[in-house]
C-alpha atoms as a PDB file:
ATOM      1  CA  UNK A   1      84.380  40.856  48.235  1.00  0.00           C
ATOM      2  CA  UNK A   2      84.424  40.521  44.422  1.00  0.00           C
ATOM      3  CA  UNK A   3      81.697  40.523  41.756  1.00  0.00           C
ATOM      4  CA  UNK A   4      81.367  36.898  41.185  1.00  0.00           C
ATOM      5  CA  UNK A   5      80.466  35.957  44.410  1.00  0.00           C
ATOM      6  CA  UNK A   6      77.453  38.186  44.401  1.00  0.00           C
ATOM      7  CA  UNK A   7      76.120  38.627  40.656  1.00  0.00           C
ATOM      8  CA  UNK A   8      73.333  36.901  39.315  1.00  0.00           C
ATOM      9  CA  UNK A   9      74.695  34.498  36.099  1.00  0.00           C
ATOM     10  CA  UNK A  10      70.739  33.287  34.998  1.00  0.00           C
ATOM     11  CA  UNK A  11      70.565  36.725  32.618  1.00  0.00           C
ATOM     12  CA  UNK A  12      67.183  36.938  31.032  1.00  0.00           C
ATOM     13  CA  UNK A  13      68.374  38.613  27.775  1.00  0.00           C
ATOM     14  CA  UNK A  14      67.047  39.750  24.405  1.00  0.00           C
ATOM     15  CA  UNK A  15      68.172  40.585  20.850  1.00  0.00           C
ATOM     16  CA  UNK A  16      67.800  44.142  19.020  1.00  0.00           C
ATOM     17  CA  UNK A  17      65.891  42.470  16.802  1.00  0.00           C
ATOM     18  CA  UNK A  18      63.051  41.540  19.780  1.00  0.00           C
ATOM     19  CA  UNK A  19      59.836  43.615  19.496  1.00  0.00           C
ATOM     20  CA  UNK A  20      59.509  46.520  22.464  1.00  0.00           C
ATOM     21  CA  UNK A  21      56.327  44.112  23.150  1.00  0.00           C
ATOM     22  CA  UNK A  22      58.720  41.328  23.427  1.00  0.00           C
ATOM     23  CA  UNK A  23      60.885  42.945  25.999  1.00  0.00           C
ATOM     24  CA  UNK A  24      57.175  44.319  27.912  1.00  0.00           C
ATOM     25  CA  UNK A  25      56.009  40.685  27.975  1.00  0.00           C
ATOM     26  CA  UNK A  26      59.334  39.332  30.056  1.00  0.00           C
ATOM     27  CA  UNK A  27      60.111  42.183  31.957  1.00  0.00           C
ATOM     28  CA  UNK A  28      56.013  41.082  33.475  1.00  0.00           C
ATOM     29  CA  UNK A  29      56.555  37.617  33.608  1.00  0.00           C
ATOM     30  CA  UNK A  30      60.019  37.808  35.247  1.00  0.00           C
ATOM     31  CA  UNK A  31      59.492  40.266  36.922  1.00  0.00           C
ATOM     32  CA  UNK A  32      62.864  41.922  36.255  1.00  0.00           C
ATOM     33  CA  UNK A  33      63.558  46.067  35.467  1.00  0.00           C
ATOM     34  CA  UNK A  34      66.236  45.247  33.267  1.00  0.00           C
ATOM     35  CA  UNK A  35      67.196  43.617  29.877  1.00  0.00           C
ATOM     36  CA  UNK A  36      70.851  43.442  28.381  1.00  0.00           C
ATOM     37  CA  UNK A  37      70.501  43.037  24.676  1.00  0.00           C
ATOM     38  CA  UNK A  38      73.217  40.862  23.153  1.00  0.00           C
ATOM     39  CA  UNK A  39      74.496  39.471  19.804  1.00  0.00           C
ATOM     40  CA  UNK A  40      74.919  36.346  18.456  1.00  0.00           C
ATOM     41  CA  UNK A  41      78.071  35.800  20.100  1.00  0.00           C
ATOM     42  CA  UNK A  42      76.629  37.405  23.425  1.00  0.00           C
ATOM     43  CA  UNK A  43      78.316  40.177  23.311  1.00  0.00           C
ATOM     44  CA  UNK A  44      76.463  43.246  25.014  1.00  0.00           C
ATOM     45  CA  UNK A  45      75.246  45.770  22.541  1.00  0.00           C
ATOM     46  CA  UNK A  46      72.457  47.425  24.499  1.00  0.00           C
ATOM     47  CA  UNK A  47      70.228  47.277  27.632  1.00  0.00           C
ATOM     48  CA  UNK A  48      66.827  48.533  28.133  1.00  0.00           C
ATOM     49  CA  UNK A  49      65.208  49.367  31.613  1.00  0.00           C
ATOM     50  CA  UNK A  50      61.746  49.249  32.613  1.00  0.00           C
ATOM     51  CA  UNK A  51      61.206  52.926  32.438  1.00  0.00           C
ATOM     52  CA  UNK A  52      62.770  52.687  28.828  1.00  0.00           C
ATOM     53  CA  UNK A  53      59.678  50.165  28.375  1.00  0.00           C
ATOM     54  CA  UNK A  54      56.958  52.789  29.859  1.00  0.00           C
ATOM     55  CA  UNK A  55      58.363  55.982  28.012  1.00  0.00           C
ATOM     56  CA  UNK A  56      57.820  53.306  24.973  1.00  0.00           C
ATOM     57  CA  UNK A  57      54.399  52.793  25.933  1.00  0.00           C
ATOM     58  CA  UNK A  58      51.307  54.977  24.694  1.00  0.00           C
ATOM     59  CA  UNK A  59      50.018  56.893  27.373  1.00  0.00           C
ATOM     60  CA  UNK A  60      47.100  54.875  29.675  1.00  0.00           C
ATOM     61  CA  UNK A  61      44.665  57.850  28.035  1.00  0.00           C
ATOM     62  CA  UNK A  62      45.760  56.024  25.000  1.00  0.00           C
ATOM     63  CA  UNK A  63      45.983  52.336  25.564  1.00  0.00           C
ATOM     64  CA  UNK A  64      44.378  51.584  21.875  1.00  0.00           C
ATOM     65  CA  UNK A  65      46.376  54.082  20.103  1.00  0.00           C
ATOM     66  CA  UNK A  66      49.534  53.853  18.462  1.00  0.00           C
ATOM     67  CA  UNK A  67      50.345  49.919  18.999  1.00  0.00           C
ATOM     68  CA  UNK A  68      52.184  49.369  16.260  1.00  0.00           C
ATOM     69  CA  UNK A  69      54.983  51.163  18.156  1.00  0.00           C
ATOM     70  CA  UNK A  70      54.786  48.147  20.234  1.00  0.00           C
ATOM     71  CA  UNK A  71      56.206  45.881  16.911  1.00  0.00           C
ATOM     72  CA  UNK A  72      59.523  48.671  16.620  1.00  0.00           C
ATOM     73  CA  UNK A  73      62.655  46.787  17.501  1.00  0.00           C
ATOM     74  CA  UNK A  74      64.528  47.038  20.531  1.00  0.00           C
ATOM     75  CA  UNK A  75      67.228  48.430  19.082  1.00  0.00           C
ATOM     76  CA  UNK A  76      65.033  51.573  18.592  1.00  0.00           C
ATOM     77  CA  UNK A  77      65.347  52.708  22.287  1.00  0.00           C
ATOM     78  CA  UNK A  78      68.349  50.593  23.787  1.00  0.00           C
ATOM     79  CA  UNK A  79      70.767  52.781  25.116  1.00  0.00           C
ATOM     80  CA  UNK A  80      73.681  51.444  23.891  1.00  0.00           C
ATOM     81  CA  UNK A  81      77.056  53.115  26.345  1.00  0.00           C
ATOM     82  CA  UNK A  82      76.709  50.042  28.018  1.00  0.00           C
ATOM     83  CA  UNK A  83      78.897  50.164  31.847  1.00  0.00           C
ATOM     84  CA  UNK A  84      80.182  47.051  32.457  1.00  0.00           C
ATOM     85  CA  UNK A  85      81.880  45.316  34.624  1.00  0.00           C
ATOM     86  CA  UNK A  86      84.645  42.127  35.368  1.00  0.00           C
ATOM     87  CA  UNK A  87      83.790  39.395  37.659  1.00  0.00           C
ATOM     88  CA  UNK A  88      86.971  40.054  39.493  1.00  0.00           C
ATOM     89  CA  UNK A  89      86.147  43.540  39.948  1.00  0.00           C
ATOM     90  CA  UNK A  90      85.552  44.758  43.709  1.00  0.00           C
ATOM     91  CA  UNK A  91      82.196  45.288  45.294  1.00  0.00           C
ATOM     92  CA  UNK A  92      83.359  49.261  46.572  1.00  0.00           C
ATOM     93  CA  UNK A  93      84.735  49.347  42.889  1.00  0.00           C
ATOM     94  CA  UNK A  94      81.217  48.711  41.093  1.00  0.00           C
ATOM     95  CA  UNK A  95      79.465  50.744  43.764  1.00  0.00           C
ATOM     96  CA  UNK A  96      81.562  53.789  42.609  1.00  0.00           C
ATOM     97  CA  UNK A  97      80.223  53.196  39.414  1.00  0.00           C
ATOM     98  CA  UNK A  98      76.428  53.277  40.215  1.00  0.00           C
ATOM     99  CA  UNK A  99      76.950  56.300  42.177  1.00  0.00           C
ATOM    100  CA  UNK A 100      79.313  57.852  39.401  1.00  0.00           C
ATOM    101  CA  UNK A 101      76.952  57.619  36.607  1.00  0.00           C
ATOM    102  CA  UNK A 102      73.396  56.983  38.234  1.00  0.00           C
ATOM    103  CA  UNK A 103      72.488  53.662  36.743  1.00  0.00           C
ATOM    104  CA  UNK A 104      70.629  50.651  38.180  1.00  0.00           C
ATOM    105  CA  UNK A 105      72.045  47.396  36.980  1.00  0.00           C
ATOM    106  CA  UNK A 106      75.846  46.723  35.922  1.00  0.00           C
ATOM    107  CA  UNK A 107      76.317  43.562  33.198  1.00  0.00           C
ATOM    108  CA  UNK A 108      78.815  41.851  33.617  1.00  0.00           C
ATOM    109  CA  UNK A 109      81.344  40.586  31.541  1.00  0.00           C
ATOM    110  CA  UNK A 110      84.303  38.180  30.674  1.00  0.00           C
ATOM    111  CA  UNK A 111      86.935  38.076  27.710  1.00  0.00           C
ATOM    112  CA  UNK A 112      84.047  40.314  26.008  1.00  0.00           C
ATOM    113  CA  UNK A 113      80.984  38.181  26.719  1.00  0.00           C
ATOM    114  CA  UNK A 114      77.902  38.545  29.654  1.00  0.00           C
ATOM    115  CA  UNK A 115      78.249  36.256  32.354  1.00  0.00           C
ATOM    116  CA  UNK A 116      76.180  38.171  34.750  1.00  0.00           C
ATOM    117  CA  UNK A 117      74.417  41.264  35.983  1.00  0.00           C
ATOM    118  CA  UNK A 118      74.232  42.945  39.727  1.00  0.00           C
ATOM    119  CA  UNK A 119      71.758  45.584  40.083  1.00  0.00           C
ATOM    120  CA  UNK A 120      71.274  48.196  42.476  1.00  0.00           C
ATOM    121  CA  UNK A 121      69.365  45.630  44.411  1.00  0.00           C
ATOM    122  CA  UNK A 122      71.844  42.985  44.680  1.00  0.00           C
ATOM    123  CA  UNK A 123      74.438  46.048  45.609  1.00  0.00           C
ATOM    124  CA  UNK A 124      72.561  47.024  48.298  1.00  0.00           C
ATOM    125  CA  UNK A 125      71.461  43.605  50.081  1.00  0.00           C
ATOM    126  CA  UNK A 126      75.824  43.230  50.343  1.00  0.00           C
ATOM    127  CA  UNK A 127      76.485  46.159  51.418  1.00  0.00           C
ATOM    128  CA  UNK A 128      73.986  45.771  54.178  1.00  0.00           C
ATOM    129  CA  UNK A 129      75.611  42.070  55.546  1.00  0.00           C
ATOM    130  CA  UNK A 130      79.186  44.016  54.573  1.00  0.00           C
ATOM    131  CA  UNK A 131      78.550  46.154  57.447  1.00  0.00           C
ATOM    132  CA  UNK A 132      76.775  43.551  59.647  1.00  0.00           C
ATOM    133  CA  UNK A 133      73.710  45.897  59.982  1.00  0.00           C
ATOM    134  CA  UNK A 134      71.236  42.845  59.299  1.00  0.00           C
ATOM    135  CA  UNK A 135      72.246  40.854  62.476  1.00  0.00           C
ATOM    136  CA  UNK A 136      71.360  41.734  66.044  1.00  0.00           C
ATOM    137  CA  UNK A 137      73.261  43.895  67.974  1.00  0.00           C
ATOM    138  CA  UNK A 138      74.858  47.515  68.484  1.00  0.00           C
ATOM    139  CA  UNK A 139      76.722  50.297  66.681  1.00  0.00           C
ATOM    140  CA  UNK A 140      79.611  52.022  68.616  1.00  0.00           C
ATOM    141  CA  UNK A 141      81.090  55.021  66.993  1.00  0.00           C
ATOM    142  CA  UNK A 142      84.881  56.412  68.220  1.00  0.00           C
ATOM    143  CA  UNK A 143      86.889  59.165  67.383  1.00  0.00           C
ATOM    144  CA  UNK A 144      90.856  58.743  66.884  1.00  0.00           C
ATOM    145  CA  UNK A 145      93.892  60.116  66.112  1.00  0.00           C
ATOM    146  CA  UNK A 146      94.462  59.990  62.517  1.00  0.00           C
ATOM    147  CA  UNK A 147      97.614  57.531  62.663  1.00  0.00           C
ATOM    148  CA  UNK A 148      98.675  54.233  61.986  1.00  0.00           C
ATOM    149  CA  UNK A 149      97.463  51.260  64.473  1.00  0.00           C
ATOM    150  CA  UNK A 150      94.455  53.020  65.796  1.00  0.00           C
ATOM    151  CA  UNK A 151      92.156  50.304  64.704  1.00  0.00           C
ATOM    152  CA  UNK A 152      94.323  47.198  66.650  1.00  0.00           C
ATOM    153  CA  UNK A 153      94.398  49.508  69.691  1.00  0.00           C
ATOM    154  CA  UNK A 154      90.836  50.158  69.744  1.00  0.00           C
ATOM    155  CA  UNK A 155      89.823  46.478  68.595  1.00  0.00           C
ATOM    156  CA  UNK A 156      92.166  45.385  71.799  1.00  0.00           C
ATOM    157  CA  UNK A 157      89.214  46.661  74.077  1.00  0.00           C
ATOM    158  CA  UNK A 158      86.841  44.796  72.488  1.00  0.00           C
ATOM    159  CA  UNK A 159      88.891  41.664  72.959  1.00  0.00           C
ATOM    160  CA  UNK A 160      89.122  41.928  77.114  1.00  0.00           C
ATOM    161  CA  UNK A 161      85.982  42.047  76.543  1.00  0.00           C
ATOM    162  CA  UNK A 162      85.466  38.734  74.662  1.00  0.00           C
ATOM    163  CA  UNK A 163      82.894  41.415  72.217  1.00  0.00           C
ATOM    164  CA  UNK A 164      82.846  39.725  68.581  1.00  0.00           C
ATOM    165  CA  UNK A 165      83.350  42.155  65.906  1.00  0.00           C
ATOM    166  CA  UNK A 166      80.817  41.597  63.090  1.00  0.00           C
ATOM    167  CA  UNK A 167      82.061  44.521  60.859  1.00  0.00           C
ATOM    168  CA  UNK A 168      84.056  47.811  61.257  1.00  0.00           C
ATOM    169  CA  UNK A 169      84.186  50.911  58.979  1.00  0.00           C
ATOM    170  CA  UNK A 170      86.482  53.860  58.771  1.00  0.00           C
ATOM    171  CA  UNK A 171      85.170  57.160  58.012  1.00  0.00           C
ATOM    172  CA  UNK A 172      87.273  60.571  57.374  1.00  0.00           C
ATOM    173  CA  UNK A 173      86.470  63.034  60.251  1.00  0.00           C
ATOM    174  CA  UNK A 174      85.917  67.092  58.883  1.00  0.00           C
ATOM    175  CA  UNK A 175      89.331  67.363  61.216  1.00  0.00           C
ATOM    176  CA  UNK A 176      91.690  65.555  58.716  1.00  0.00           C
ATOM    177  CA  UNK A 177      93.775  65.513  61.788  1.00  0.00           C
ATOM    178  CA  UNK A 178      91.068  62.456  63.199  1.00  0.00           C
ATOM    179  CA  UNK A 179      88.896  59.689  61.599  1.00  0.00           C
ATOM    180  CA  UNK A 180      86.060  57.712  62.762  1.00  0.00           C
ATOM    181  CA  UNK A 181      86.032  53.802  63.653  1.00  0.00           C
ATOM    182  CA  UNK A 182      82.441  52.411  63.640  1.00  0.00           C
ATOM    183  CA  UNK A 183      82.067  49.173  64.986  1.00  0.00           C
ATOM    184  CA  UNK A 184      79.196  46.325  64.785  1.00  0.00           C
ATOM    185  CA  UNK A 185      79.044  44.191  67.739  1.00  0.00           C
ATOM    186  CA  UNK A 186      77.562  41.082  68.915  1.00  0.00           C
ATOM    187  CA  UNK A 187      76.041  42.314  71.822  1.00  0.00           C
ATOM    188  CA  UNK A 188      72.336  44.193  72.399  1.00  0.00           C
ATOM    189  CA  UNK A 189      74.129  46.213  75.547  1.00  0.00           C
ATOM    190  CA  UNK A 190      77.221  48.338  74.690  1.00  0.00           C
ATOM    191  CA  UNK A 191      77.269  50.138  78.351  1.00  0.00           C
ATOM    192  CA  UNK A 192      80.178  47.824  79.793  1.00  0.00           C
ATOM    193  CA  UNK A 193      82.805  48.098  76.624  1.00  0.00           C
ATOM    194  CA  UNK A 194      81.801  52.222  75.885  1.00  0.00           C
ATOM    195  CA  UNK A 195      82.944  52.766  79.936  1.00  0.00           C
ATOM    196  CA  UNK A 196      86.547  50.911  79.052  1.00  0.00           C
ATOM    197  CA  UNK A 197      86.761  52.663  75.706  1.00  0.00           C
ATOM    198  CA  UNK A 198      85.699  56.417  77.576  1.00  0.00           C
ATOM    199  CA  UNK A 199      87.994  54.726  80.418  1.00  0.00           C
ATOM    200  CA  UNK A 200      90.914  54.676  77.902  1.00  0.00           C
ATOM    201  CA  UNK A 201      90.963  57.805  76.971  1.00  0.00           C
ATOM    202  CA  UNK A 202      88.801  57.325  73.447  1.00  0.00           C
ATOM    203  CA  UNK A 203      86.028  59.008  72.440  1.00  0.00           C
ATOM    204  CA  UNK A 204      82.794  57.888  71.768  1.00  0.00           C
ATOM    205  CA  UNK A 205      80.804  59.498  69.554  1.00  0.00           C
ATOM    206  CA  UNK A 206      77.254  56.946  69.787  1.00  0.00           C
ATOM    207  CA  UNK A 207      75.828  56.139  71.434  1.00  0.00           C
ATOM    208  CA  UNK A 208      75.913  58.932  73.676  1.00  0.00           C
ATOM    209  CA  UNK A 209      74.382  56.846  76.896  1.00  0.00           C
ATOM    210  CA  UNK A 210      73.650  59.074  80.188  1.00  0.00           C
ATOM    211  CA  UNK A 211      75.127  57.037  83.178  1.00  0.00           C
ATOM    212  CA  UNK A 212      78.100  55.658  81.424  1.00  0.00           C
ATOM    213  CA  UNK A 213      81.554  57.343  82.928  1.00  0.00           C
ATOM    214  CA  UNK A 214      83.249  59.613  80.379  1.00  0.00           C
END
């Protein structure tokens, strides 16, 4: 899956010039937690979160002191090493990046101008119907050789089974000799297909079901 398809192209944006009570007033209204700030050619130059807003903000002890702070430009607490990314870019690609360097919302960007934004939000919510976890069913988890064609043989099982795959993932086992296969299936009881997978010789990690041969 690639940026575009998930990324959110209405951007509510602002310009450096915008008042810090500008930027307080939308973020409210919209009820968004982040701003990109852009020229005249839309170009990002800066973003500012919602916690850039409240460390902006005189203290609730305070509320009637200090306002005119309130009138000082955006561009006098936009951070400014804006990470960006490409439409084209991949979905595990930008997800590196949030983890990478612990930010919240990724603009995004073509041939230099914003055409979108995906937050943490929108990263999450895919990565949930990536792995299928929103839809009914059940997890299986199996441990294999470390070699090529383990997934077809496993997925084979499923199929005398007439079990629909909704997702699979492939995790490293602490053995680099094995790795783990974890399946989502369309089915709310995995008993029958984990007593042909055990019956095959693989081994099932979860669920660990008492009663099921081994």
């Amino acid at each position: 899956m690639i940026v575009e398809q998930i990324m959110k192209t209405n951007v509510i944006t602002l310009k450096a010039w915008n008042t810090i009570a500008d930027a307080m007033n939308i973020v409210k209204q919209k009820k968004i937690r982040h701003l990109p700030i852009i020229d005249d050619e839309n170009h990002v130059i800066g973003i500012v979160t919602d916690r850039d807003l409240r460390d902006a903000s005189p203290s609730i002890f305070h509320a009637n002191e200090h306002l005119e702070d309130l009138q000082k430009p955006l561009s006098t607490i936009m951070k400014t090493n804006v990470i960006t990314g490409h439409p084209l870019d991949f979905v595990e690609e930008i997800a590196a990046l949030f983890y990478e360097h612990r930010i919240s919302c990724l603009p995004i960007v073509k041939e230099q101008k914003l055409v979108g934004i995906v937050t943490e939000t929108d990263l999450l919510y895919t990565l949930v119907q990536l792995t299928g976890a929103h839809q009914p069913g059940s997890q299986i988890e199996v441990k294999v050789p470390n070699r090529a064609g383990m997934l077809s043989e496993v997925a084979s099982v499923f199929q005398k089974r007439n079990i629909n795959i909704s997702s699979v993932l492939v995790y490293p086992d602490q053995d680099e000799r094995y790795k783990i296969l974890v399946f989502r299936i369309q089915t709310m009881n995995p008993m029958a297909i984990i007593s042909d997978l055990r019956t095959e010789g693989y081994h099932v990690l979860w669920p660990n079901l008492p009663g099921v041969s081994s």
